[in-house]
Protein backbone atom coordinates (compact mmCIF):
# COMPACT_ATOMS: atom_id res chain seq x y z
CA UNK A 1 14.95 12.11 -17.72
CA UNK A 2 11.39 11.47 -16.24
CA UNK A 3 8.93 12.47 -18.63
CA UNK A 4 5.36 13.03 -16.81
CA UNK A 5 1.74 13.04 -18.36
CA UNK A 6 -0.91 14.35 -15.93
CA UNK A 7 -4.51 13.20 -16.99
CA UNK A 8 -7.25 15.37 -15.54
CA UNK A 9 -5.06 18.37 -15.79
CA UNK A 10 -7.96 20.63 -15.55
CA UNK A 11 -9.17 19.22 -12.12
CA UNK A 12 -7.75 20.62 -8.51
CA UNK A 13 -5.30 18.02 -7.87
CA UNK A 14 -4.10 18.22 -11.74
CA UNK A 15 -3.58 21.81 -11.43
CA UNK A 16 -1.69 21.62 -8.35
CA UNK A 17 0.77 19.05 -9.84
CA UNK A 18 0.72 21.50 -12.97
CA UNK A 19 1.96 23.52 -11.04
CA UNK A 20 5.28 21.60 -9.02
CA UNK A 21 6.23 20.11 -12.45
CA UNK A 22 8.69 21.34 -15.08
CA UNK A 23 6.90 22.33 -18.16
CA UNK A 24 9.44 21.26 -20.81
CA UNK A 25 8.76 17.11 -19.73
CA UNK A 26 5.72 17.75 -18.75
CA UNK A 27 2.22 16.68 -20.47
CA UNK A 28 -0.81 18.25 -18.82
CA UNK A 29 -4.17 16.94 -20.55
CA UNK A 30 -7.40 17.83 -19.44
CA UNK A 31 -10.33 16.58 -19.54
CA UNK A 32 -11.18 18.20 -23.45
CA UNK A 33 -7.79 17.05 -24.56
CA UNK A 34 -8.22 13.19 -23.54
CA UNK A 35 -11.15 11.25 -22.78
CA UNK A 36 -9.99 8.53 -20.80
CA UNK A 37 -12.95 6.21 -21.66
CA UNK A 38 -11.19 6.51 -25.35
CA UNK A 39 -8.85 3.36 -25.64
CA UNK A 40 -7.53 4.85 -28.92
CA UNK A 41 -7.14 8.34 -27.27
CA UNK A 42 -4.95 7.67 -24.45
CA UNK A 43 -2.70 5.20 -26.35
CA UNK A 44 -2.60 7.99 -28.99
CA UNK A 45 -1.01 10.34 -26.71
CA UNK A 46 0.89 7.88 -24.45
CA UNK A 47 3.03 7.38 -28.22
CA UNK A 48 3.29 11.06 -29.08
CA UNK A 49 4.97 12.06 -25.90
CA UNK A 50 6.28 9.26 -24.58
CA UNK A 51 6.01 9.50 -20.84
CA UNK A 52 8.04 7.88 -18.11
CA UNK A 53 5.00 7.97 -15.68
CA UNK A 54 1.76 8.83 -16.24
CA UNK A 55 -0.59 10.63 -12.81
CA UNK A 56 -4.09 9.53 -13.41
CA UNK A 57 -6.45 11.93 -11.80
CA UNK A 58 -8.97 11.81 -14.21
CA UNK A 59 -12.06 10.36 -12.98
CA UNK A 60 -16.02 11.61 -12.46
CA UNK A 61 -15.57 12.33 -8.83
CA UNK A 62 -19.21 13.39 -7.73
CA UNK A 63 -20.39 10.83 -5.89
CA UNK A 64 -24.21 11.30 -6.21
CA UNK A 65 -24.03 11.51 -9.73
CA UNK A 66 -22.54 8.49 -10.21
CA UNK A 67 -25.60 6.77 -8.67
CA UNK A 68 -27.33 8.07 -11.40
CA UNK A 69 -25.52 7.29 -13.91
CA UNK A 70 -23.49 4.13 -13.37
CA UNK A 71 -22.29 3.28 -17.22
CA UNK A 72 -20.88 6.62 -17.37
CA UNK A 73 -19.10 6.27 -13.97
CA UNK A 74 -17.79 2.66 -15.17
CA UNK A 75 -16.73 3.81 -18.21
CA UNK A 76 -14.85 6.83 -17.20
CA UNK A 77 -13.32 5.29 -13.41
CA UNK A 78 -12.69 1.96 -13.88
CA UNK A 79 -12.97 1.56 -18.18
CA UNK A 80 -10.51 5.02 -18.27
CA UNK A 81 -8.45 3.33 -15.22
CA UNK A 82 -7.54 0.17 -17.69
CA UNK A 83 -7.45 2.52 -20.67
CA UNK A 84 -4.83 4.24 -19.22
CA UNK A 85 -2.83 1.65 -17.60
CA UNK A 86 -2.81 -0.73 -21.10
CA UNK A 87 -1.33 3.08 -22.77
CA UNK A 88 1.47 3.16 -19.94
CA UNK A 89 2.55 -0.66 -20.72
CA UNK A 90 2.64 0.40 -24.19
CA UNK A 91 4.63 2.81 -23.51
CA UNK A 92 6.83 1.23 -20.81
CA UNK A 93 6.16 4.11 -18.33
CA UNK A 94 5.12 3.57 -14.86
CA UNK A 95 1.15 5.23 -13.89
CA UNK A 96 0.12 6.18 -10.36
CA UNK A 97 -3.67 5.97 -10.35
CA UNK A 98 -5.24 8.11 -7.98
CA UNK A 99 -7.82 6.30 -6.13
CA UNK A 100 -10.66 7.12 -3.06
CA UNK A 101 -11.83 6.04 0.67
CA UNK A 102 -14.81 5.30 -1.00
CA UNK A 103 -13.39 1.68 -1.76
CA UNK A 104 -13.81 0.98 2.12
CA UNK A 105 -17.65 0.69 3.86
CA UNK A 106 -16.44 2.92 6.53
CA UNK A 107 -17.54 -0.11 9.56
CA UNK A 108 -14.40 -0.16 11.45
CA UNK A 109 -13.74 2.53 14.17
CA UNK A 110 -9.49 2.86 13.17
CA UNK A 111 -8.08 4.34 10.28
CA UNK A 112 -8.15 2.31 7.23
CA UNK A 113 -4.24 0.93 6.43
CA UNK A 114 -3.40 -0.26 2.82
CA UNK A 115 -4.30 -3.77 3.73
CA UNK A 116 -7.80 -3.31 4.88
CA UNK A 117 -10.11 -5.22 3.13
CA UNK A 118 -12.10 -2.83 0.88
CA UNK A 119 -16.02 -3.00 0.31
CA UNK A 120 -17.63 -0.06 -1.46
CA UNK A 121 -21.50 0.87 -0.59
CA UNK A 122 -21.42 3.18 -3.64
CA UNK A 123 -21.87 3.14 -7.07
CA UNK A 124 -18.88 5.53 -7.28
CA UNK A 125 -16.51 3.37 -4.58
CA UNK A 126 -17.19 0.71 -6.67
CA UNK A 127 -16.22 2.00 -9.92
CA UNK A 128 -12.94 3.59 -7.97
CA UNK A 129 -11.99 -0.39 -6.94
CA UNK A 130 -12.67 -1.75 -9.99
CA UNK A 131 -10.36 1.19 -11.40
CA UNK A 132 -7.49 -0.15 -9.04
CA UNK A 133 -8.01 -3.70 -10.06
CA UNK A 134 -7.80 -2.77 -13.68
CA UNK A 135 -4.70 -0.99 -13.02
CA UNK A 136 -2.93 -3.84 -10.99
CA UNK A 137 -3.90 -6.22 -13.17
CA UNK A 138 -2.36 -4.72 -16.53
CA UNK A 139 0.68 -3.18 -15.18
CA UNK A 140 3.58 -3.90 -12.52
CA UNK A 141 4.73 -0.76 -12.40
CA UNK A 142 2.21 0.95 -10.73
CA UNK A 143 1.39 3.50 -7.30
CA UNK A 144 -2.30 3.21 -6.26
CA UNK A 145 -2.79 6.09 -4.44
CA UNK A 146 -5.67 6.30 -2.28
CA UNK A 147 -6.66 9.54 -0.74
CA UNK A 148 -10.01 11.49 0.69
CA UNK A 149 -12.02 14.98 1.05
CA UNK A 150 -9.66 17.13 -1.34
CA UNK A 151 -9.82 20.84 -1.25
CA UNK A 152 -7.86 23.33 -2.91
CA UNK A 153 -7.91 26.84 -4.75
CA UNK A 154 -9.24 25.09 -7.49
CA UNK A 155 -12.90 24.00 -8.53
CA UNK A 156 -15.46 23.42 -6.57
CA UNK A 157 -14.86 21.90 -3.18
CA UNK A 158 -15.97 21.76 0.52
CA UNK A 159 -14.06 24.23 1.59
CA UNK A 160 -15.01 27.25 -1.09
CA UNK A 161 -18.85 26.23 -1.26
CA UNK A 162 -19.00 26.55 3.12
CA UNK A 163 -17.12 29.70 2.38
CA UNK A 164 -20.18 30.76 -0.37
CA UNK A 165 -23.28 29.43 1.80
CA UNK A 166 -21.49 31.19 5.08
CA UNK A 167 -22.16 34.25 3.01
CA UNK A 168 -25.62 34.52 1.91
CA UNK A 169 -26.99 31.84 5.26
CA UNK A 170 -27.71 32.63 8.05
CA UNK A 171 -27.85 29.05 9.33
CA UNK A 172 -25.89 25.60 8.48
CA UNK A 173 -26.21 22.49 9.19
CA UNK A 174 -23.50 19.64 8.57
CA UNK A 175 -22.95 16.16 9.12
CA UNK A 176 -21.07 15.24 12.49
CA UNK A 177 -21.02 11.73 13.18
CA UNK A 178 -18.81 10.77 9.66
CA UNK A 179 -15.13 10.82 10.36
CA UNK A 180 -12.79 12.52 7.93
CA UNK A 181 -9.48 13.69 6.94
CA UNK A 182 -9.50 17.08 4.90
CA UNK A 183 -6.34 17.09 2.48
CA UNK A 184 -5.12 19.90 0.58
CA UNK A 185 -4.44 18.93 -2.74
CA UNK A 186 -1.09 21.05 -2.66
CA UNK A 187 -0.16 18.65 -0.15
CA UNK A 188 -1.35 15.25 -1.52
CA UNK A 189 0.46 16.99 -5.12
CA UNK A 190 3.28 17.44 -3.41
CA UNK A 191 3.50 14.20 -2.00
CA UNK A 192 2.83 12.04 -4.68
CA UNK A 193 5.94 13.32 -6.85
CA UNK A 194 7.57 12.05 -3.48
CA UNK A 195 6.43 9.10 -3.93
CA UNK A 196 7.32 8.45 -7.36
CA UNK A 197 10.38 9.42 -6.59
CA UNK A 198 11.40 6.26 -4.61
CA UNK A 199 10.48 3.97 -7.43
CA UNK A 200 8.53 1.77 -5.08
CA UNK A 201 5.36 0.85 -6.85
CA UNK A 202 2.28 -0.55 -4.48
CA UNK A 203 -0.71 0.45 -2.97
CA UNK A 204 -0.16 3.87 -0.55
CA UNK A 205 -2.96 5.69 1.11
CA UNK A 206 -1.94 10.00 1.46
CA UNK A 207 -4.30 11.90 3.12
CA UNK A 208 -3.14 14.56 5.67
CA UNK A 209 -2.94 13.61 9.35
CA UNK A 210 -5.85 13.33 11.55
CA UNK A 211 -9.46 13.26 11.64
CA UNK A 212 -12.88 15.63 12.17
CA UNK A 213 -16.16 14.94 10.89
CA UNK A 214 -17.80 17.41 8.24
CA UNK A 215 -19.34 19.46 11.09
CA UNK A 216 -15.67 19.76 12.55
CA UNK A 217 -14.32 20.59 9.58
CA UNK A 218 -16.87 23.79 8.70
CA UNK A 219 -16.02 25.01 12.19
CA UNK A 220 -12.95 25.09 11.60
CA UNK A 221 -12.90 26.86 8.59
CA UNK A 222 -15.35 29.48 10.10
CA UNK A 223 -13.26 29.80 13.08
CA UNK A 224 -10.32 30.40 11.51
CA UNK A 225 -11.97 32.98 8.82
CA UNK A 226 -13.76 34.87 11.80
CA UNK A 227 -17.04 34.33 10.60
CA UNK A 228 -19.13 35.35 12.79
CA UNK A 229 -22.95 35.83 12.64
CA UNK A 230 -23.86 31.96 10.78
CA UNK A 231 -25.10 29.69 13.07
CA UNK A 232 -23.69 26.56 12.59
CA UNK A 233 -25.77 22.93 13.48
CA UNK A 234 -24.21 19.40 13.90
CA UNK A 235 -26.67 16.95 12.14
CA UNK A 236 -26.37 13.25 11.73
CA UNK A 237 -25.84 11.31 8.65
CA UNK A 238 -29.60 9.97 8.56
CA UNK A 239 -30.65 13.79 9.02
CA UNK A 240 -28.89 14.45 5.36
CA UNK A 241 -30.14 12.25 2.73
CA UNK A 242 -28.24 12.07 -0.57
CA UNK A 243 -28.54 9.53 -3.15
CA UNK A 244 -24.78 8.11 -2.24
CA UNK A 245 -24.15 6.53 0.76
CA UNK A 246 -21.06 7.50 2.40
CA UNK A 247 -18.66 5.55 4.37
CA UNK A 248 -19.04 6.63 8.55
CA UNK A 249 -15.50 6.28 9.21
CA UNK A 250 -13.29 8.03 5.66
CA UNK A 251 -9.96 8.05 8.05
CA UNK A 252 -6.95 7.04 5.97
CA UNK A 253 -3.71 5.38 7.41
CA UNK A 254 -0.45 6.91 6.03
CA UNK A 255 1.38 3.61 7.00
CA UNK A 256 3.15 2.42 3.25
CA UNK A 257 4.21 6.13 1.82
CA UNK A 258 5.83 6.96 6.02
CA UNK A 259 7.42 3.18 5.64
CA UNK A 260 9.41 5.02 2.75
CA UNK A 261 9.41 8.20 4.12
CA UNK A 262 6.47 9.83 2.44
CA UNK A 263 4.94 12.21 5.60
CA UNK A 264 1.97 14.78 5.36
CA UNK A 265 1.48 17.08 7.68
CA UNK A 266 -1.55 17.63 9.68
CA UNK A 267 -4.85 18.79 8.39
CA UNK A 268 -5.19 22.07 10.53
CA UNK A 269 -1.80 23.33 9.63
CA UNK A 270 -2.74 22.78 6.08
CA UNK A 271 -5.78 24.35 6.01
CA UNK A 272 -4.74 27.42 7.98
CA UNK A 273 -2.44 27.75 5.27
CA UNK A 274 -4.73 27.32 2.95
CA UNK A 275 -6.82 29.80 4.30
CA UNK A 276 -4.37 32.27 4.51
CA UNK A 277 -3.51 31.93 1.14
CA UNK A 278 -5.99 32.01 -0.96
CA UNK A 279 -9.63 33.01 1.02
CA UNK A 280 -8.53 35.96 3.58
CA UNK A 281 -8.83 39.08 1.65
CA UNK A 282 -10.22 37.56 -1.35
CA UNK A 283 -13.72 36.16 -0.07
């Protein structure tokens, strides 16, 4: 019987698995339940229930405040990663670590593949790789799963504050010369129990398909929600400073998880559902 413990239950892509996964084996722990940076705490809990794999979501996923505050971003990313992955050897259960694009410098002009050599320019990419290495290191029976831009119906994301600022603007302006691939955390949810499910531990990159840049993304969104009335401006990357730089080309390769027959579909598909679903009628 496969026995699952979700850390980071709270976040988007922990509620979405929340919601795929059988609640009698089924551990969800959020972030008030289990700090991750606590060694004691996640062995603690790895013994009481026992689980056959463990999803790692957890993490501090804002990227500009990680520049500010680097020892909490290593403590939490890459101090929780090891934390977590020394718990699952413990316990003799496998751990899929949920990693980031952010672990590539986004120089290349193709889509990043699982073999790419990695080279963060952030504080937060950095403390994402060192997260993977931790994980690798301690335990052989592990999924590093990297993935990039998540939205869902859950927390804050890019999708629900363009929806917010679309409503009280007049005007917006978004980056268009970074290259992305939005990807519904239903669908990256989805497709990690997949995953797990052909007991093939190794590094796998799950994004949806394609690629737009931020500016391409808000369109479509906009488009698709009829919003009409917001003017909306492409800008370039040097036009919107942030404390965290940001990789020009965030395009994941699907290439390991479709070797074993892992697909997502693409992005536009899965955000018109999205849309659909849980914005039209309720915005």
């Amino acid at each position: 019987m496969t026995r699952i413990l979700v850390t980071g239950a709270g976040g988007q892509l922990g509620r979405d698995l929340g919601r795929r996964l059988p609640p009698d084996t089924t551990r969800l722990a959020t972030r008030e339940e289990l700090d991750v940076a606590d060694a004691g705490a996640a062995a603690a809990l790895a013994a009481e229930f026992a689980p056959t794999v463990v999803i790692h979501t957890a993490a501090m996923t804002n990227v500009d405040a990680c520049e500010g505050d680097r020892e909490r971003a290593q403590a939490i990313n890459a101090g929780g990663a090891r934390n977590v992955a020394i718990a699952c050897r413990e316990a003799g259960a496998a751990m899929v670590y949920v990693s980031t694009n952010y672990v590539f410098d986004g120089c290349q002009r193709r889509p990043y593949d699982e073999t790419d050599a990695t080279n963060p320019i952030s504080i937060y990419g950095a403390t994402k790789l060192a997260g993977e290495h931790a994980v690798i290191e301690t335990l052989d029976s592990h999924f590093v799963v990297r993935t990039s831009t998540l939205y869902g119906p859950h927390r804050r994301n890019f999708v629900n504050s363009l929806v917010a600022a679309a409503a009280s603007r007049d005007s917006l302006s978004y980056v268009d010369d970074q290259r992305v691939t939005p990807t519904s955390t239903a669908d990256l949810a989805g497709a990690i129990l997949e995953l797990i499910k052909t007991d093939d531990p190794g590094m796998y990159h799950l994004v949806n398909q394609g690629e737009t840049s931020w500016y391409g993304w808000a369109r479509a969104v906009l488009t698709a929600l009829e919003i009409d009335g917001v003017e909306l401006n492409p800008i370039s990357a040097a036009e919107f400073e942030r404390p965290a730089a940001v990789p020009a080309n965030g395009v994941l390769a699907n290439n390991a998880a479709r070797a074993r027959g892992v697909e997502l579909r693409g992005w536009q598909e899965a955000l018109t559902e999205f849309l659909n679903s849980h914005i039209k009628g309720v915005s």
